[in-house]
Protein backbone atom coordinates (compact mmCIF):
# COMPACT_ATOMS: atom_id res chain seq x y z
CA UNK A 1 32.17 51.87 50.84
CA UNK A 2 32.47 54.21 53.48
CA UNK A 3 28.93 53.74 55.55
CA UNK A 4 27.37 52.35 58.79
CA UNK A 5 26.87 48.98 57.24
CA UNK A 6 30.35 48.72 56.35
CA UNK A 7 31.51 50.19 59.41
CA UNK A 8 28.82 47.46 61.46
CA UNK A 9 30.52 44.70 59.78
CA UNK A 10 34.16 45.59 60.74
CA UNK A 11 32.11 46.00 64.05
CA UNK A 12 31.39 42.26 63.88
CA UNK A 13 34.47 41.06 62.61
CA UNK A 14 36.40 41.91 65.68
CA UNK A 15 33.37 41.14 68.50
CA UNK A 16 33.95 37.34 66.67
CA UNK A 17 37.88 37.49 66.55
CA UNK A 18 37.68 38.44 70.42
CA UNK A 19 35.01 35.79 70.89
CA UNK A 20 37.16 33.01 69.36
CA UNK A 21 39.67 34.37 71.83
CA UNK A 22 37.07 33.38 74.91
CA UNK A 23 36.84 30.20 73.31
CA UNK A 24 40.14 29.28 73.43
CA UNK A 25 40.43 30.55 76.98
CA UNK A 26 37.26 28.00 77.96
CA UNK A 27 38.86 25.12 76.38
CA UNK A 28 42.17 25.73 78.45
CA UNK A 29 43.63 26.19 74.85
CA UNK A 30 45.00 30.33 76.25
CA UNK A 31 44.81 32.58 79.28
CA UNK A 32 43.43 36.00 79.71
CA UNK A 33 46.57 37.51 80.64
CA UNK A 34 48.47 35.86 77.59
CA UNK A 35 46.70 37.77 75.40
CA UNK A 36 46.27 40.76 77.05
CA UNK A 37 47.94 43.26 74.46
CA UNK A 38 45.37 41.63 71.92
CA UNK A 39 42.40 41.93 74.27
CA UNK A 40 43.65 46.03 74.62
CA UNK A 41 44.32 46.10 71.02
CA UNK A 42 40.74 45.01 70.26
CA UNK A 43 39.56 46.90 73.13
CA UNK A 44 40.48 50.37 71.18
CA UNK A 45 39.79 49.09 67.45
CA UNK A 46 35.98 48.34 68.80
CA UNK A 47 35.68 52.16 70.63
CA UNK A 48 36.95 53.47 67.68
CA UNK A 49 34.26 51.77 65.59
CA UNK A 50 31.60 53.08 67.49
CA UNK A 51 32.70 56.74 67.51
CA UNK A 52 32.89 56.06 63.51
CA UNK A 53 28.92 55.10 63.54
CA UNK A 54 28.10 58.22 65.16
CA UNK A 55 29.97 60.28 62.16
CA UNK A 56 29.61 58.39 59.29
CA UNK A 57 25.75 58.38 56.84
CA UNK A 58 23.68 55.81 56.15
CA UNK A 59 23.93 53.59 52.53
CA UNK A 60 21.44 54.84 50.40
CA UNK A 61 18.27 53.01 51.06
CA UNK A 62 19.71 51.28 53.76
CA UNK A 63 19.26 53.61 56.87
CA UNK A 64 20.59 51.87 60.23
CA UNK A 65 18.00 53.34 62.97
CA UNK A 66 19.38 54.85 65.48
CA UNK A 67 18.08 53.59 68.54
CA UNK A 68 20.34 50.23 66.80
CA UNK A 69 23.50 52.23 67.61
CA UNK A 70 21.98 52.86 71.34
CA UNK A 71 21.42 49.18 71.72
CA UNK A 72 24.67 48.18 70.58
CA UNK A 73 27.01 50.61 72.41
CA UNK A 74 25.34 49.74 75.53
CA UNK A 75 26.14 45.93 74.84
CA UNK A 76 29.42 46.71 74.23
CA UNK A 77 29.80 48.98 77.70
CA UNK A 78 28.19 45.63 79.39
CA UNK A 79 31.35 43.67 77.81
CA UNK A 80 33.52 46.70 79.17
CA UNK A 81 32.34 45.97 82.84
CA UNK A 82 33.87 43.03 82.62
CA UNK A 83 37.45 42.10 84.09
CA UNK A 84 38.24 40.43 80.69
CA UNK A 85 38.13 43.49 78.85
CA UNK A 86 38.71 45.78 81.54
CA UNK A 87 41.94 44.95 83.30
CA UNK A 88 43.19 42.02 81.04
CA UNK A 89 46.32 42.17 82.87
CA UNK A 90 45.53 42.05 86.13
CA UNK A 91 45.25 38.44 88.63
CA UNK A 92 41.85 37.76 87.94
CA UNK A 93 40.27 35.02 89.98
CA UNK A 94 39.80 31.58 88.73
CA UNK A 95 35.69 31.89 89.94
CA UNK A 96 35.77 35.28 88.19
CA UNK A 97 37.17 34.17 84.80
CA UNK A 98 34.78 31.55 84.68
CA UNK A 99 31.55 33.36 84.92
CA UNK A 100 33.11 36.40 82.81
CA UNK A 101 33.73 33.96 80.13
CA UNK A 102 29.95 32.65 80.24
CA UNK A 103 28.68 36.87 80.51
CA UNK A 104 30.75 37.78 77.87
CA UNK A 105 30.12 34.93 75.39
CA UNK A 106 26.53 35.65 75.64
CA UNK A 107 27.16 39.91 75.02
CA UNK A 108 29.32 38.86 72.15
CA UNK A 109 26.74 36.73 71.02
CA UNK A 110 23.83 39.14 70.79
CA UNK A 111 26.50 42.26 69.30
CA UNK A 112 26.70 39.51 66.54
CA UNK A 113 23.01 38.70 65.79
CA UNK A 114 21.73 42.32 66.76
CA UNK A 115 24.89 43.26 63.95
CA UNK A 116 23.43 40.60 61.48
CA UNK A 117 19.79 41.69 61.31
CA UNK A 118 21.21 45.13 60.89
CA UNK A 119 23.32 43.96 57.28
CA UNK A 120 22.61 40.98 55.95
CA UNK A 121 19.07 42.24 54.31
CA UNK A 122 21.48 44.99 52.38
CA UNK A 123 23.79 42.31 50.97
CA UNK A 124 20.81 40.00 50.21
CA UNK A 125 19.61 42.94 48.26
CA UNK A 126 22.99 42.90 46.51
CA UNK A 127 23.16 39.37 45.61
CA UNK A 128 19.31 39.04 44.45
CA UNK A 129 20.21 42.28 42.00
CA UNK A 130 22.80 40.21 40.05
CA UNK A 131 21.01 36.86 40.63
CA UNK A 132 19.16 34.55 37.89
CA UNK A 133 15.78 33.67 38.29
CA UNK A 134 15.44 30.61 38.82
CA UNK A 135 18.82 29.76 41.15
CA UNK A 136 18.47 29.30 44.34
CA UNK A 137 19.88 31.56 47.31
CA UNK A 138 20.63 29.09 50.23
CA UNK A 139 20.10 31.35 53.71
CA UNK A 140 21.71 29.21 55.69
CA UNK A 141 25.19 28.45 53.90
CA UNK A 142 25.30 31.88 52.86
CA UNK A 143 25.25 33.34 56.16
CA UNK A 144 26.48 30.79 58.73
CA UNK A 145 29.71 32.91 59.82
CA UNK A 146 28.18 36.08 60.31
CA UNK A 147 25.02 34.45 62.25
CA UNK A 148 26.94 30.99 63.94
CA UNK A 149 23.76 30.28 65.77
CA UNK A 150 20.96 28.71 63.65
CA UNK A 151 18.26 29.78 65.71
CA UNK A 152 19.11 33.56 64.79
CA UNK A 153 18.91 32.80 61.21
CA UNK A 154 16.16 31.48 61.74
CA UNK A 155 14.17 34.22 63.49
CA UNK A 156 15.93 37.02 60.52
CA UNK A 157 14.49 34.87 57.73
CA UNK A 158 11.12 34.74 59.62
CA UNK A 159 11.35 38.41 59.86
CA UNK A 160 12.64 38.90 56.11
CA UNK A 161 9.42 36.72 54.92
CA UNK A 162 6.99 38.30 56.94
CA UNK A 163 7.77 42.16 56.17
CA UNK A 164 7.36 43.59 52.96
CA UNK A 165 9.71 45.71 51.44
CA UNK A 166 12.61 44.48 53.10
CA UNK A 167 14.09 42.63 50.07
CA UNK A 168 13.69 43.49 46.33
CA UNK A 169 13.42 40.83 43.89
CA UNK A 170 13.22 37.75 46.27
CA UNK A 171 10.73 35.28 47.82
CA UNK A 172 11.87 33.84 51.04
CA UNK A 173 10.44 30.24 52.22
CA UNK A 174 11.98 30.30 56.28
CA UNK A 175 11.17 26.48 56.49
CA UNK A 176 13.88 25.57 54.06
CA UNK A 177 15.75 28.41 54.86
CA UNK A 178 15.77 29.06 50.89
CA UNK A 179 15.25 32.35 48.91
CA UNK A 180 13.94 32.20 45.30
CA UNK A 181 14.90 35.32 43.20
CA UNK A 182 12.43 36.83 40.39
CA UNK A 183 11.94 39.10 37.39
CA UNK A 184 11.76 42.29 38.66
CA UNK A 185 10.02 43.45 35.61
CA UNK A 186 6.22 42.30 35.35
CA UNK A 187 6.38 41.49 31.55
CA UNK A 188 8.96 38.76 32.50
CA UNK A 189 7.08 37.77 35.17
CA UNK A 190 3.98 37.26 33.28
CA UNK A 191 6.22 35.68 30.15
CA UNK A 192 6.93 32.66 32.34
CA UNK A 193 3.29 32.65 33.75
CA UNK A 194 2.44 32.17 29.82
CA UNK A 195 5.06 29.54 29.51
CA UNK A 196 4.33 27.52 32.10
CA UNK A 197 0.51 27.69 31.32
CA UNK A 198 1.41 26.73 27.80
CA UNK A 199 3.87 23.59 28.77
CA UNK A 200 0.57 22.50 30.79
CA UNK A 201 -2.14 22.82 27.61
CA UNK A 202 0.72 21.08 25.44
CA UNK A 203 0.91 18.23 27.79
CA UNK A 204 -2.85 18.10 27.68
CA UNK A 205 -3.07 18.26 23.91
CA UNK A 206 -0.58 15.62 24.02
CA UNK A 207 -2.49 13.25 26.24
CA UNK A 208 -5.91 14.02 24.35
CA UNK A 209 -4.09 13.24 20.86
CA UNK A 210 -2.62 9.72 22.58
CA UNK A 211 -6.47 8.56 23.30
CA UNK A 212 -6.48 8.82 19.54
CA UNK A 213 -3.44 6.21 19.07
CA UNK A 214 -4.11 3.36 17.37
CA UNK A 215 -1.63 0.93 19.21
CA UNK A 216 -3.05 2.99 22.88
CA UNK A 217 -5.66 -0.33 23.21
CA UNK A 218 -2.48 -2.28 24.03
CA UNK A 219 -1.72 -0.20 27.57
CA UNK A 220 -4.82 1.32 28.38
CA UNK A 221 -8.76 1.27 27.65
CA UNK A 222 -9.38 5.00 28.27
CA UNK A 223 -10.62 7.63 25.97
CA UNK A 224 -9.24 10.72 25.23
CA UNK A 225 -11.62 12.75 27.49
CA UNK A 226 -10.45 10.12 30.14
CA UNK A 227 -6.90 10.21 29.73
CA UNK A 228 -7.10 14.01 29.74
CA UNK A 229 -9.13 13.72 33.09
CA UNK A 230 -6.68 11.42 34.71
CA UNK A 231 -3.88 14.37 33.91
CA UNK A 232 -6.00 17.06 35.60
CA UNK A 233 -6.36 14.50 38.56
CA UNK A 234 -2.47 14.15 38.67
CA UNK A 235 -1.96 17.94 38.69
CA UNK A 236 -4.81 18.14 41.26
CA UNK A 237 -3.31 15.61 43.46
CA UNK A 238 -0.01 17.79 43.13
CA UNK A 239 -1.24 20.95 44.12
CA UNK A 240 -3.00 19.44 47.25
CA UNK A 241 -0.27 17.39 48.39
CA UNK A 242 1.49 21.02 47.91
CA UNK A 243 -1.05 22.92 50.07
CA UNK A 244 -0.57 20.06 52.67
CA UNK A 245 2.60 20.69 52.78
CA UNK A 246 3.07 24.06 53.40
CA UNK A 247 0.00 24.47 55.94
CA UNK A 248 1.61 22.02 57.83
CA UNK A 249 4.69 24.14 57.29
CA UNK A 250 3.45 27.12 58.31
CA UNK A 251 1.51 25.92 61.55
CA UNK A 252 -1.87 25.88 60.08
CA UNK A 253 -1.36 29.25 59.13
CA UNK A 254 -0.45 29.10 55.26
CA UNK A 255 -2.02 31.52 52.61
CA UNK A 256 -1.75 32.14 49.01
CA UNK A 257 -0.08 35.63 48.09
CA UNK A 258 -3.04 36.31 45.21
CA UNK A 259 -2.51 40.20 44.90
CA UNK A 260 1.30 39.13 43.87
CA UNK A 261 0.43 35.67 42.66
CA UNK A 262 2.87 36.27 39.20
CA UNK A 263 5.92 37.23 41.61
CA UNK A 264 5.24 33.80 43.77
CA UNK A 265 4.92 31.61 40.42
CA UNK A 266 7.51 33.43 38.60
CA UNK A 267 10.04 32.89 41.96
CA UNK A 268 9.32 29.25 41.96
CA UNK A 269 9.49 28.77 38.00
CA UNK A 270 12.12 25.97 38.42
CA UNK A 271 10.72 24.13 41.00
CA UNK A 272 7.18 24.37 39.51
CA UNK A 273 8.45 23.18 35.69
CA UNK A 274 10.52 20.75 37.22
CA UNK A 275 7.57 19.09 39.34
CA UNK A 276 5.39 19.55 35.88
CA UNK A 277 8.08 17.60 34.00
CA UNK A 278 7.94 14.51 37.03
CA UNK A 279 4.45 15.08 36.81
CA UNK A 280 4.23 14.24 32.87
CA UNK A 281 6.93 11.47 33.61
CA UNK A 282 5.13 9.86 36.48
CA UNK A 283 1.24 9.70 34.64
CA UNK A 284 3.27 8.41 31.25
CA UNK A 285 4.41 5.44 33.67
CA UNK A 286 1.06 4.68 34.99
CA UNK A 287 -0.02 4.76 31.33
CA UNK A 288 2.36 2.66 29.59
CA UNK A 289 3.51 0.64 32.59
CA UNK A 290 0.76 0.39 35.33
CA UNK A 291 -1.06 -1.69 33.61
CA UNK A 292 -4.57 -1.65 31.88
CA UNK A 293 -6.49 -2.53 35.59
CA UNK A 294 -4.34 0.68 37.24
CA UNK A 295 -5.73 3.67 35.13
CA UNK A 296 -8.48 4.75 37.29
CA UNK A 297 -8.85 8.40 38.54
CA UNK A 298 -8.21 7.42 42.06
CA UNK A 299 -5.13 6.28 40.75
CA UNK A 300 -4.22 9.29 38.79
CA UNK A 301 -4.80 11.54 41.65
CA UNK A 302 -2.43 9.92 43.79
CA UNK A 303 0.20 9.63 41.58
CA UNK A 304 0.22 13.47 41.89
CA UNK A 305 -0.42 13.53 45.59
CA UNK A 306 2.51 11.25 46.24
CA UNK A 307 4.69 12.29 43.27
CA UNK A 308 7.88 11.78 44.76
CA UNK A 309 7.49 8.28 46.34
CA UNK A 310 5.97 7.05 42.82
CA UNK A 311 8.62 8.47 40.93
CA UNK A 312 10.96 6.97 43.03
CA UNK A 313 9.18 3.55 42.44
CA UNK A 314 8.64 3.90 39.02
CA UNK A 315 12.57 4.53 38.19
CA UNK A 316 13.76 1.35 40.42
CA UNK A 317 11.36 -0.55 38.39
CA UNK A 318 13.04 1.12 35.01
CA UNK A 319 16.62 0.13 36.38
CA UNK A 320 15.65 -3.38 37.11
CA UNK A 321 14.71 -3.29 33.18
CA UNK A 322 17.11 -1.57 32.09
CA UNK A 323 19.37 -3.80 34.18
CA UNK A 324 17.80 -7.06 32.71
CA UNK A 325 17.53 -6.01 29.00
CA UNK A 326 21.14 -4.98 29.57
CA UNK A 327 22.48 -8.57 30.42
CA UNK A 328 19.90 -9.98 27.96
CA UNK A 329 21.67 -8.24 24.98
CA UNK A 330 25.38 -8.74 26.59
CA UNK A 331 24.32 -12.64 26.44
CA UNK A 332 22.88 -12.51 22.84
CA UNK A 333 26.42 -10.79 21.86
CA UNK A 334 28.74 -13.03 23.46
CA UNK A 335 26.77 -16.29 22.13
């Protein structure tokens, strides 16, 4: 497609080709006047990318402001000061080269990230139109050639999760650097709302019906109204080890998006049924294998507080059965 964002990312393509060049040059890999017909060459390709910005339209919904294009060309005339670019085939001074290399570097650097901010949020658009809810969009691997330096991808995704509007159909966490895509219709949205709610009062039916077990006197002395307490403790402990999380995440300054509470659920859909399932797996454990004096609701709660560490504890202790049963039966066979 024939557009500004197109045109910026040819723009791009050729400030990193020249500043692989510099690289080379600092690393005593090249020299300046080696490569001074591709220095020209690259020279002319750039101008002519500029004069195309000033002729071609915007992408449709994708406007490139203009004072952008200002900021840009006059980076690019700072790189044209330069000897480097400039007179590439001229004796340039050992001193000069040096602190040209460091000048331009930096120029290049900032046409790059300035160039990034400018298109990546389009093709982000893209991808989360054709992406399933429920994958996973990681930022940083997605992006890591066009924006080397992780501190710039860092400051875009701060800036893609902090204004609205900029991308359609995706929830962006900067700490992890990941970007959950969701239903972009609110029917789906609220259909796995529903589901999830209903995977959470089946687990609680479940746990209320298994105070009811005959052979449940064997593992644990709770009731039904207990054992369906203890559950709500574990999703409790869950959700605040959550909230920890993130607030400590975010600085002290985490919030809960409430007037678009569906689109943050339905984003995190995976995550949340998958920490639901470790959740069910974890307080089934503490039922059947913590032992009658370890069912309290102190304990319950911090099974979900510290879900992964108890997991984690709970399947060594499963291996080291499994492991033992294992050679137990492998003995009875060969006898």
């Amino acid at each position: 497609m024939n557009d500004k964002l197109a045109v910026l990312r040819e723009l791009r393509a050729e400030v990193q080709d020249f500043q692989s060049l510099l690289y080379n040059v600092q690393q005593g890999k090249a020299s300046i006047g080696s490569y001074a017909s591709y220095i020209e060459a690259n020279r002319s390709e750039v101008l002519a990318l500029f004069q195309r910005l000033n002729t071609t339209t915007d992408a449709p919904g994708s406007e490139v402001p203009s004072d952008s294009i200002a900021r840009l060309s006059n980076l690019w005339q700072q790189l044209l000061s330069t000897s480097i670019l400039s007179a590439p085939r001229n004796d340039i001074d050992a001193d000069v080269i040096i602190k040209e290399l460091t000048v331009c570097d930096e120029l290049c650097h900032r046409i790059i990230a300035y160039v990034g901010q400018l298109t990546i949020p389009a093709r982000l658009n893209a991808m989360l139109a054709n992406a399933w809810t429920g994958y996973l969009l990681p930022f940083h691997d997605l992006f890591a050639d066009e924006l080397p330096r992780a501190e710039d991808r860092q400051r875009l995704l701060r800036y893609l999760a902090s204004v609205p509007g900029v991308l359609v159909g995706g929830v962006v966490e900067p700490e992890n650097g990941l970007i959950f895509p969701y239903h972009r219709s609110p029917w789906k949205r609220a259909a796995v709302c529903l589901s999830l709610l209903l995977f959470v009062v089946g687990a609680t039916a479940g746990f209320a019906l298994l105070g009811y077990w005959p052979g449940m006197s064997e593992y644990s002395t709770l009731h039904a109204g207990d054992l369906v307490l203890n559950w709500l403790l574990v999703i409790a402990g869950g959700l605040v080890h959550l909230a920890v999380d993130r607030n400590k995440a975010s600085s002290g300054q985490a919030s809960v998006p409430i007037s678009h509470l569906s689109t943050a659920i339905d984003a995190r859909a995976g995550t949340i049924l998958m920490k639901l399932m470790l959740m069910t797996f974890g307080y089934c454990g503490l039922i059947f294998l913590g032992g009658k004096g370890n069912n309290s609701h102190l304990n319950a709660f911090l099974v979900g507080y510290s879900l992964d560490s108890f997991i984690e504890l709970f399947s060594s202790t499963l291996d080291k059965k499994a492991a033992a049963r294992g050679s137990a039966l492998a003995h009875i066979t060969t006898d």
